[in-house]
C-alpha atoms as a PDB file:
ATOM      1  CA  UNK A   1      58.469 110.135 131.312  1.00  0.00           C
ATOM      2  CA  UNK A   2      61.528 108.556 129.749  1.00  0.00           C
ATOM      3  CA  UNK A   3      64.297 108.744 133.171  1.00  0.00           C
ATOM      4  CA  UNK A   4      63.702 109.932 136.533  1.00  0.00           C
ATOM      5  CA  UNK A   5      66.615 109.456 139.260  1.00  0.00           C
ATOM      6  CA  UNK A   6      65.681 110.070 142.714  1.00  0.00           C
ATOM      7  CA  UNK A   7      68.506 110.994 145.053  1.00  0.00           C
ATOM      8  CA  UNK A   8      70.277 108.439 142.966  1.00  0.00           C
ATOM      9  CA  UNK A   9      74.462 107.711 144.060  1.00  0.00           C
ATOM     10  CA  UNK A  10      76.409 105.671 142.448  1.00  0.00           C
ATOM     11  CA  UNK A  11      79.852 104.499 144.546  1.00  0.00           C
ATOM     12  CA  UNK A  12      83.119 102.910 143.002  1.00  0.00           C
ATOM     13  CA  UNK A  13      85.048 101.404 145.994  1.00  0.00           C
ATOM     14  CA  UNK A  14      85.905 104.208 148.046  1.00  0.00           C
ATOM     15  CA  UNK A  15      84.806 106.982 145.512  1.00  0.00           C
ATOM     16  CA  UNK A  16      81.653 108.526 145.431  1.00  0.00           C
ATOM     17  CA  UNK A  17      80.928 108.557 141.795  1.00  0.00           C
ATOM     18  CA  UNK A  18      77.545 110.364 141.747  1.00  0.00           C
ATOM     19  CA  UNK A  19      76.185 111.446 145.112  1.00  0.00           C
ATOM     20  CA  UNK A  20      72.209 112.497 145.420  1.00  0.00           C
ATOM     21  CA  UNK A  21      71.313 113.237 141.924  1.00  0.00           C
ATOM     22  CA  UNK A  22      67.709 114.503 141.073  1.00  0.00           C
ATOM     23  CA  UNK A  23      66.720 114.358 136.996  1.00  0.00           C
ATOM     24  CA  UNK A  24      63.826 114.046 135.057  1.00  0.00           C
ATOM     25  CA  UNK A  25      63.912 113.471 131.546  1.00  0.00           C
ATOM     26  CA  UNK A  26      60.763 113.479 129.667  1.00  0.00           C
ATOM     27  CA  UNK A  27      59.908 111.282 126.449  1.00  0.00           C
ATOM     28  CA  UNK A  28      61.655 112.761 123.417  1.00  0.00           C
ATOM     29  CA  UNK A  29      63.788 115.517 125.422  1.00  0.00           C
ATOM     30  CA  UNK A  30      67.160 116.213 123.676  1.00  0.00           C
ATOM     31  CA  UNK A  31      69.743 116.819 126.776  1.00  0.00           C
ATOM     32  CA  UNK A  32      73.807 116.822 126.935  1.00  0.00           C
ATOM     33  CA  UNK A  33      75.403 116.689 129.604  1.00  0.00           C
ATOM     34  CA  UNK A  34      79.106 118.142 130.155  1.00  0.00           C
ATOM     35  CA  UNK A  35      81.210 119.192 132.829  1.00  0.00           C
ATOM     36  CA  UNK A  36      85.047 118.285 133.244  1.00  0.00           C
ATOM     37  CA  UNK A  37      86.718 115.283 133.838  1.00  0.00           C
ATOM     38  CA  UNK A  38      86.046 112.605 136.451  1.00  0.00           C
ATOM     39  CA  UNK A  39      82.786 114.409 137.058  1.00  0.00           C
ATOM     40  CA  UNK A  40      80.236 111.609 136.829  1.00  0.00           C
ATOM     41  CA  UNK A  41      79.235 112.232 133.045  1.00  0.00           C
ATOM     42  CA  UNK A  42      79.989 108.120 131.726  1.00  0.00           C
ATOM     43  CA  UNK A  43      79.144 106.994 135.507  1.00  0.00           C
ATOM     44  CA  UNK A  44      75.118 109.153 134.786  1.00  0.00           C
ATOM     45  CA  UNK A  45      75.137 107.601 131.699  1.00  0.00           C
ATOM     46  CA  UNK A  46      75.745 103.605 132.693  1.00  0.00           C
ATOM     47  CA  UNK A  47      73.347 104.521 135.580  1.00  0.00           C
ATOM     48  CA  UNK A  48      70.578 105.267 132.781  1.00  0.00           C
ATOM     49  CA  UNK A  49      71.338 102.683 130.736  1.00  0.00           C
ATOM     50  CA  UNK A  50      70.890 100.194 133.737  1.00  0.00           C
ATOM     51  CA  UNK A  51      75.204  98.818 132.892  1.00  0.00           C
ATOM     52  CA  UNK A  52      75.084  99.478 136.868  1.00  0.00           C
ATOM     53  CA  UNK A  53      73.108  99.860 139.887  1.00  0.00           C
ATOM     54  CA  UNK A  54      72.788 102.435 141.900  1.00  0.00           C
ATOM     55  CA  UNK A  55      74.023 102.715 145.695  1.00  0.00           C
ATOM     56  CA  UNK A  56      71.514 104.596 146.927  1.00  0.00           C
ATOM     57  CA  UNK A  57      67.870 106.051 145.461  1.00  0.00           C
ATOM     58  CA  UNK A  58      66.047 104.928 142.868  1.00  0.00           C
ATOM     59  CA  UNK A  59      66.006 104.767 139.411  1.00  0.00           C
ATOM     60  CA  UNK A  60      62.741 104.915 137.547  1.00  0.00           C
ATOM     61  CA  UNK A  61      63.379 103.857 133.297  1.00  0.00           C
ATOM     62  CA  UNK A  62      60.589 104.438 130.621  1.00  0.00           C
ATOM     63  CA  UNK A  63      57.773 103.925 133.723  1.00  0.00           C
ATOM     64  CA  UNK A  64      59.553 101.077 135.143  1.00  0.00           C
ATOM     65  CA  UNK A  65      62.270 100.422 138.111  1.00  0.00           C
ATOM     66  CA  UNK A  66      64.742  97.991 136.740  1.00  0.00           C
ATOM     67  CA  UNK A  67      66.482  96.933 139.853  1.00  0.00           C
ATOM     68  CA  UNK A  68      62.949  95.600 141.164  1.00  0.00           C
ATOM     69  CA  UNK A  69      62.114  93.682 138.043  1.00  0.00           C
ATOM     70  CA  UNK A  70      63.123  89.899 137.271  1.00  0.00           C
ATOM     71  CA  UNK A  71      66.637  89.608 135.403  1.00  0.00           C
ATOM     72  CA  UNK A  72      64.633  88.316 132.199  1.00  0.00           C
ATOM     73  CA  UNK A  73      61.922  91.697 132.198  1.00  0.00           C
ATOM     74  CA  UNK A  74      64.818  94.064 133.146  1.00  0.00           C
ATOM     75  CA  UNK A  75      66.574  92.506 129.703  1.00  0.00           C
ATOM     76  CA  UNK A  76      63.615  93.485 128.125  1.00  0.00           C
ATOM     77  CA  UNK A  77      63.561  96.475 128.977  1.00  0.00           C
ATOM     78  CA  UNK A  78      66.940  97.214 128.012  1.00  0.00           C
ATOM     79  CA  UNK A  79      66.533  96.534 124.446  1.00  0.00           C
ATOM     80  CA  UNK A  80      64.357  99.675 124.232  1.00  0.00           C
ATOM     81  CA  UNK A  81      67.501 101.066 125.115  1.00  0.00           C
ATOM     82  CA  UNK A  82      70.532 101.977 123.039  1.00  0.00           C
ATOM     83  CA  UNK A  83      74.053 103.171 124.888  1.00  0.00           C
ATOM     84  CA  UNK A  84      76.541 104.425 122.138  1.00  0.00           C
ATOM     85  CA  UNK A  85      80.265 104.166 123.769  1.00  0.00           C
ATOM     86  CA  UNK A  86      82.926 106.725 123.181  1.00  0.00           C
ATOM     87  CA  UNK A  87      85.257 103.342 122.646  1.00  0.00           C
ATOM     88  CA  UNK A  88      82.639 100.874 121.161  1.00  0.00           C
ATOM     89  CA  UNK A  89      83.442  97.782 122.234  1.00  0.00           C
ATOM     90  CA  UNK A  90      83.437  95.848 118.495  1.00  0.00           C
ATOM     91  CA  UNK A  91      85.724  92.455 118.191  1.00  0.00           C
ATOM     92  CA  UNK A  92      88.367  93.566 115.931  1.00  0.00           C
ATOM     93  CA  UNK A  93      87.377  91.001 113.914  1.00  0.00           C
ATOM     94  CA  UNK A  94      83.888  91.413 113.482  1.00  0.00           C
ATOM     95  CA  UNK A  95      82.495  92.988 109.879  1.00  0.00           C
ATOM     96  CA  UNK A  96      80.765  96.134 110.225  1.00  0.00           C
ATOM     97  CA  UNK A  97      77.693  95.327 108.728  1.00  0.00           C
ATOM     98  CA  UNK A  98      77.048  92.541 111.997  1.00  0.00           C
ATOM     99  CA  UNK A  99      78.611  95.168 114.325  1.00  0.00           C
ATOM    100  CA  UNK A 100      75.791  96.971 113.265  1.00  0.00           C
ATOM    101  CA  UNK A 101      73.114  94.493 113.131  1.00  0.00           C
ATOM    102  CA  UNK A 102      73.950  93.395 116.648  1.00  0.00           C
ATOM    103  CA  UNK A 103      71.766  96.720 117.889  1.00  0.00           C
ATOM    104  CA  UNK A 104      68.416  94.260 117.680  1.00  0.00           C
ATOM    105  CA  UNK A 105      70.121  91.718 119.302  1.00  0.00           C
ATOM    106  CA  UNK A 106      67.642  92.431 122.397  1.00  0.00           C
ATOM    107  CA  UNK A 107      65.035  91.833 120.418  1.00  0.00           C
ATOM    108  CA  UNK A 108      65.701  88.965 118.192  1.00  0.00           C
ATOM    109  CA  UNK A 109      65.664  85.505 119.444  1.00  0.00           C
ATOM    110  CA  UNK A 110      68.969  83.455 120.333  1.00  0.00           C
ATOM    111  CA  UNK A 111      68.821  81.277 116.996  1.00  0.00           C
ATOM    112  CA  UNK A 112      68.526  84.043 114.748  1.00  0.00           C
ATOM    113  CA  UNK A 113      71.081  86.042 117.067  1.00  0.00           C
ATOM    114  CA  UNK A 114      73.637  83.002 116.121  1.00  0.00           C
ATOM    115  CA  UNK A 115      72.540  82.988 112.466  1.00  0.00           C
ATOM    116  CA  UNK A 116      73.213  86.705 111.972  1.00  0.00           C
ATOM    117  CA  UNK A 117      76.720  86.063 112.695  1.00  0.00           C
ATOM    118  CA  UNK A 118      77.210  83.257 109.731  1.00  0.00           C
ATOM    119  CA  UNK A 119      74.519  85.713 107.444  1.00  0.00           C
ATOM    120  CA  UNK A 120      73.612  89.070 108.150  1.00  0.00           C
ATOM    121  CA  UNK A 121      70.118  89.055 108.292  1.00  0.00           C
ATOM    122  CA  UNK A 122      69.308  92.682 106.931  1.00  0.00           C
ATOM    123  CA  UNK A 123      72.194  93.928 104.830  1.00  0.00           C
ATOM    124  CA  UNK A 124      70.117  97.162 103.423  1.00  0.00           C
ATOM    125  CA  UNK A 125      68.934  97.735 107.167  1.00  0.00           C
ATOM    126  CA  UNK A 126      72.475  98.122 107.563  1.00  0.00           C
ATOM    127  CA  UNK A 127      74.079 100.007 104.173  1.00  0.00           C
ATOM    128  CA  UNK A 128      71.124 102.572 105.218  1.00  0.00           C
ATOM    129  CA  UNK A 129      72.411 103.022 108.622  1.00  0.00           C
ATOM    130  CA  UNK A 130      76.089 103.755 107.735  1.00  0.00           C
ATOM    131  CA  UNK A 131      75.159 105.214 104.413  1.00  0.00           C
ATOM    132  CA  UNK A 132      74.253 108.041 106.861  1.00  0.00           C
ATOM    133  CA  UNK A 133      77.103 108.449 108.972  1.00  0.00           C
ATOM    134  CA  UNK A 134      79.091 108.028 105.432  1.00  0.00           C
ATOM    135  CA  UNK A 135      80.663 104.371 105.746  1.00  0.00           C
ATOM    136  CA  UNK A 136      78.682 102.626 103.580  1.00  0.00           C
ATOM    137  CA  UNK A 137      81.937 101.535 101.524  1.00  0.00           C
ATOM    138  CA  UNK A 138      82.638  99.695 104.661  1.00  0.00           C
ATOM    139  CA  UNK A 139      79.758  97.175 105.164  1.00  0.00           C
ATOM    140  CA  UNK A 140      81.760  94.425 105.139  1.00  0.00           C
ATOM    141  CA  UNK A 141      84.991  95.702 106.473  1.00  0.00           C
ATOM    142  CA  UNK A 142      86.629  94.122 109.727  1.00  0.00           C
ATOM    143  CA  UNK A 143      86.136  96.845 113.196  1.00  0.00           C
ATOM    144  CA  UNK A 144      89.547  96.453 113.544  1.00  0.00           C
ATOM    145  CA  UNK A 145      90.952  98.241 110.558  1.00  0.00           C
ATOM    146  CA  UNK A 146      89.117 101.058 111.011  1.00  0.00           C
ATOM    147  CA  UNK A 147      89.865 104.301 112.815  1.00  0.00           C
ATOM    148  CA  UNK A 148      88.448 105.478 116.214  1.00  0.00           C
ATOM    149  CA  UNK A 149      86.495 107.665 114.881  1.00  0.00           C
ATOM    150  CA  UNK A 150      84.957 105.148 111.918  1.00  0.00           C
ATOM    151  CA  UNK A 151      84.627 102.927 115.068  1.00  0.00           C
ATOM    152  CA  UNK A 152      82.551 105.763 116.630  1.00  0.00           C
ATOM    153  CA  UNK A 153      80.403 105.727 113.800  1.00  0.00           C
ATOM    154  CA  UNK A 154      80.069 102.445 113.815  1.00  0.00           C
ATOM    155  CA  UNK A 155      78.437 102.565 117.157  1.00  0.00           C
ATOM    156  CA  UNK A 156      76.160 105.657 116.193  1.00  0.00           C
ATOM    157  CA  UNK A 157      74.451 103.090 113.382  1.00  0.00           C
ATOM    158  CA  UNK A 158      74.618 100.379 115.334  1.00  0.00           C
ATOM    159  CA  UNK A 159      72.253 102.195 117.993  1.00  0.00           C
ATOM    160  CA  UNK A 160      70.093 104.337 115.082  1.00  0.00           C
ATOM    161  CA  UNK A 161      69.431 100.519 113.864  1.00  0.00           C
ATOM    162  CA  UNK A 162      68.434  99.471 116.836  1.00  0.00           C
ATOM    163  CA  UNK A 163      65.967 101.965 116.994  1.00  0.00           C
ATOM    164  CA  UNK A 164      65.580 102.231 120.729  1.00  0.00           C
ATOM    165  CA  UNK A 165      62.896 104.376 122.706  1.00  0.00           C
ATOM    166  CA  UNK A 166      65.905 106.119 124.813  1.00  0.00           C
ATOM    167  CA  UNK A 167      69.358 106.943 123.254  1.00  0.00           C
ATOM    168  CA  UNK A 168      72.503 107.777 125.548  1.00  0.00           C
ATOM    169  CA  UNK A 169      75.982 108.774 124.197  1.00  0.00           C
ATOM    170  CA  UNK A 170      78.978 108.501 125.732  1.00  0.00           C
ATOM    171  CA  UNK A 171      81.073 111.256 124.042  1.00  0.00           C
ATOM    172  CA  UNK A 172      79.853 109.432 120.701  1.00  0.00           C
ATOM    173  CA  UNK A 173      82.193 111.940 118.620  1.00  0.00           C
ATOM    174  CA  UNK A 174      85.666 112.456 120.653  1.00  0.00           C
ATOM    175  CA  UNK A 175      87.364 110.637 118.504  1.00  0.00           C
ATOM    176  CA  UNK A 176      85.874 113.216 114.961  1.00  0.00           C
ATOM    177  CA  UNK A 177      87.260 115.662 113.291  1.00  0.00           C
ATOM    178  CA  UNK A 178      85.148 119.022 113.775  1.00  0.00           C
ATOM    179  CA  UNK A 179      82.884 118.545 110.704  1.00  0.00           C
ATOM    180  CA  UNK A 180      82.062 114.838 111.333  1.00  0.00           C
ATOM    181  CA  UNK A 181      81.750 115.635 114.814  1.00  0.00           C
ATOM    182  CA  UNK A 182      78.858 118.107 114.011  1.00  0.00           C
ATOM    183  CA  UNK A 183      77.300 115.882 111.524  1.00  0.00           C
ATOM    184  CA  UNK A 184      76.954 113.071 113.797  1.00  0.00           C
ATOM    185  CA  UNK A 185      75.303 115.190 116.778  1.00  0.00           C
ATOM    186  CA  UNK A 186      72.856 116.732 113.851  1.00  0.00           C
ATOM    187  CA  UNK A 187      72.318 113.491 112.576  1.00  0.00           C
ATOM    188  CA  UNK A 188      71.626 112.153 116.414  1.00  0.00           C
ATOM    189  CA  UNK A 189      69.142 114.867 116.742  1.00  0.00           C
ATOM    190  CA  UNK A 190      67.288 114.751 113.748  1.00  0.00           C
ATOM    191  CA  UNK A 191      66.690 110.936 114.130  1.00  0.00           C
ATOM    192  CA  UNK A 192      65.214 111.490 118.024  1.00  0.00           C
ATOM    193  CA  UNK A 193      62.604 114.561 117.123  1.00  0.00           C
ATOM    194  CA  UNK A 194      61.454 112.403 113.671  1.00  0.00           C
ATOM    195  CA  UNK A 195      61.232 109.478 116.032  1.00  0.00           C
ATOM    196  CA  UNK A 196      60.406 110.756 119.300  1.00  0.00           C
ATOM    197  CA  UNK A 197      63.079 109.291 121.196  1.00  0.00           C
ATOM    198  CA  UNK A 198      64.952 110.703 124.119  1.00  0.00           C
ATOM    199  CA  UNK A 199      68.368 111.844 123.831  1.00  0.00           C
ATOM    200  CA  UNK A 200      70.982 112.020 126.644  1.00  0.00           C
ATOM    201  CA  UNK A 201      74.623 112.540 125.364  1.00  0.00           C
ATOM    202  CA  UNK A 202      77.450 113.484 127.245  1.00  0.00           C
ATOM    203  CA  UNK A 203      80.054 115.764 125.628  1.00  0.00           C
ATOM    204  CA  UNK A 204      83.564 117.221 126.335  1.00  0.00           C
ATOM    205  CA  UNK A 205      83.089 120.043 123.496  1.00  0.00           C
ATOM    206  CA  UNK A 206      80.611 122.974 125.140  1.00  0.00           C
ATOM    207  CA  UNK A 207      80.106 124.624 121.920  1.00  0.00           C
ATOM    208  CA  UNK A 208      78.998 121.254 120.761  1.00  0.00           C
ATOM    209  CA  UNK A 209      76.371 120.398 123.502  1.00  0.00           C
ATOM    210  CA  UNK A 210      75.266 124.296 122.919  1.00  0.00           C
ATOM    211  CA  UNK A 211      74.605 123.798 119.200  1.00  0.00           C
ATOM    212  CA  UNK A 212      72.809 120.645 118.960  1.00  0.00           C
ATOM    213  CA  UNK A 213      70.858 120.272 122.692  1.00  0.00           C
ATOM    214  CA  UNK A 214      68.009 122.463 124.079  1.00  0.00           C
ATOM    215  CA  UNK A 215      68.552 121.172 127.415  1.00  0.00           C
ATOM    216  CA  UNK A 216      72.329 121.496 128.756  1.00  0.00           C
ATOM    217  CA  UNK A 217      73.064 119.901 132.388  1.00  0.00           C
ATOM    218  CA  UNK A 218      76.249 120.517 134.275  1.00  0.00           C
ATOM    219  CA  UNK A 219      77.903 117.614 136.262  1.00  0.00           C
ATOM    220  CA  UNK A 220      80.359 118.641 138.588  1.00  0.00           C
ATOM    221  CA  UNK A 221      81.740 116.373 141.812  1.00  0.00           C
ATOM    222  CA  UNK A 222      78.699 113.775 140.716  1.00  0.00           C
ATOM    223  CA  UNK A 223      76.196 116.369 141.270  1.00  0.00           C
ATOM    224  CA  UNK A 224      74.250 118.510 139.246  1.00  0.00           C
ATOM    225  CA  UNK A 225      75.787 121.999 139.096  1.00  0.00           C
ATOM    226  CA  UNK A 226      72.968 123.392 136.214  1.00  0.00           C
ATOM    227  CA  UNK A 227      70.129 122.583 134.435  1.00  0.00           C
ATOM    228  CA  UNK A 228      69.378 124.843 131.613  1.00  0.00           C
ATOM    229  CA  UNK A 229      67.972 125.395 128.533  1.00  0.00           C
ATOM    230  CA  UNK A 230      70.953 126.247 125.978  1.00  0.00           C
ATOM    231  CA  UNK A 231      70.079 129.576 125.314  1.00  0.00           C
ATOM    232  CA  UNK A 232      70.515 129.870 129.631  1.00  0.00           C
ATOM    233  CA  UNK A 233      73.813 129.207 130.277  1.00  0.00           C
ATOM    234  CA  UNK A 234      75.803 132.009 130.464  1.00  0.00           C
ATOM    235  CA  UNK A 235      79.962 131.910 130.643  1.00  0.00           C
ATOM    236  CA  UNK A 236      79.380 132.435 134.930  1.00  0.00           C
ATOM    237  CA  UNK A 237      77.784 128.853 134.827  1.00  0.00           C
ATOM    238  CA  UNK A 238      80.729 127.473 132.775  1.00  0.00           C
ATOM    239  CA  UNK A 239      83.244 129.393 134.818  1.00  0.00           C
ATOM    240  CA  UNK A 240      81.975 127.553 137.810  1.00  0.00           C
ATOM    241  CA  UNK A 241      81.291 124.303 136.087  1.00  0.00           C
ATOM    242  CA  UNK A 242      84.991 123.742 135.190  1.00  0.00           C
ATOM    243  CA  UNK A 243      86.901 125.948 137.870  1.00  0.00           C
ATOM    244  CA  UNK A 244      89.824 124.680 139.151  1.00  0.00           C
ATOM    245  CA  UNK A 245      89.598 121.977 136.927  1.00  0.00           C
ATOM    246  CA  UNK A 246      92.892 120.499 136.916  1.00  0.00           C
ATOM    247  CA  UNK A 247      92.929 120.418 140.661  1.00  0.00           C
ATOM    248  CA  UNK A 248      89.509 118.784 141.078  1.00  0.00           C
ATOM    249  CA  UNK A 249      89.555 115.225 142.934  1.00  0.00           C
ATOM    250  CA  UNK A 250      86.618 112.717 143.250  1.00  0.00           C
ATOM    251  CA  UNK A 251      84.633 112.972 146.455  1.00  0.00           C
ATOM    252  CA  UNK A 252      85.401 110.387 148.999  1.00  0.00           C
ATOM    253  CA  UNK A 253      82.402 108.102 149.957  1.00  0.00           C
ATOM    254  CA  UNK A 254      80.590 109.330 152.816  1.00  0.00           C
ATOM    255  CA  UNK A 255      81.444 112.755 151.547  1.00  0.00           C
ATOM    256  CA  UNK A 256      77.922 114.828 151.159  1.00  0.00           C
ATOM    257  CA  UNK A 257      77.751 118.234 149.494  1.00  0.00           C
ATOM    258  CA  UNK A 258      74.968 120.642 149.667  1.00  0.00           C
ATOM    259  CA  UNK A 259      74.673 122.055 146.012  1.00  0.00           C
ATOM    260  CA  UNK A 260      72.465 125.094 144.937  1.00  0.00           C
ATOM    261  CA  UNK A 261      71.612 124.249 141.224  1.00  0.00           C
ATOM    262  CA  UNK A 262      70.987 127.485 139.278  1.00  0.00           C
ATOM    263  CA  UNK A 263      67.561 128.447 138.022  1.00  0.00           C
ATOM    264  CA  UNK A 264      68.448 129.274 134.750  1.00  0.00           C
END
């Protein structure tokens, strides 16, 4: 078992962000997650990724409970763990090929950390990585003259380098044009069934998360709506997922729901 929340809630001062969510995620599942805006998609995600702690429940991450280990073995534990952002947060002036290198920072010790910054320590670790994603004409590039979506990319290599057991994505390709956009998400996919590693993304673009994932889950008012198999969900469940979208609100803390989730 890769993640396992247990009535898991996650509250942001007065909103209740995710409220009582049950997932398991098995080692090497491929799973996206949609639903509309100000669901509880990134909020999931961070959850996972142990960027926050939950409220209330538990979380349980590659067999271990991060919240009850010591700050030093939960930092361990994190570096098995790679969280692509839909804005990667890369110093403008950083060059991409330590951008990239920075993904084994977890696992490297502080001196070589510091001397990967003066010289990159593994410049065809890192050529191969964008070579992929095609930016390998700009290794040595500065983030900040490149577009949102190179930036994107960027963060998809930094994370394939890192070569984590678990991989979550942030709406890694928002920023893409269609074609990149699908060759990122195939590229994504390929590298987590050659590798076994699990893969949780969260996506805006249905037709997206239908194409690449086997496993779709719907997020709606920070609870799960669905949990399918992509061949399962039918326009009804999408009707529902994002009805009344525009008008949707958070949920107030305190506020409790009682969901049905569809057996699809």
């Amino acid at each position: 078992m890769s993640i396992r929340l247990q009535g898991a809630s996650l509250r942001h001062g007065q909103v209740q962000a995710l409220n009582a969510v049950d997932l398991r995620i098995d080692k090497g599942e491929r799973v996206a997650i949609i639903g509309p805006s100000g669901a509880g998609k990134s909020s999931l995600l961070h959850l996972m990724a142990t960027a926050v702690q939950p409220s209330g429940g538990e979380l349980t991450l590659l067999d271990a409970q991060p919240w009850a280990l010591s700050a030093r073995a939960r930092q361990r534990l994190r570096s098995r763990v790679a969280l692509v952002h839909q804005a990667p947060p890369l110093p403008p002036r950083q060059r991409v090929v330590t951008a990239v290198l920075a993904g084994r920072l977890g696992q490297w010790g502080t001196l070589h950390g510091l001397l990967n910054l003066l010289h990159p320590s593994d410049v065809p670790g890192a050529r191969q990585a964008l070579a992929e994603l095609g930016l390998a004409d700009k290794l040595f590039v500065q983030c900040g003259q490149l577009s949102g979506g190179q930036l994107q990319r960027v963060g998809i290599a930094r994370a394939l380098y890192q070569r984590p057991e678990v991989l979550l994505a942030d709406e890694p390709v928002s920023a893409m044009d269609p074609v990149l956009a699908d060759h990122s998400l195939a590229l994504l996919n390929r590298h987590a069934q050659a590798h076994g590693v699990t893969l949780v993304a969260s996506l805006h673009a249905v037709d997206l998360a239908l194409a690449h994932f086997p496993r779709v889950i719907g997020i709606r008012e920070g609870q799960v709506a669905f949990d399918c198999s992509a061949e399962a969900v039918t326009e009804g469940l999408l009707e529902a997922l994002y009805a009344n979208e525009q008008l949707a609100s958070p949920v107030s803390a305190g506020t409790t729901l009682t969901v049905q989730i569809p057996r699809c």
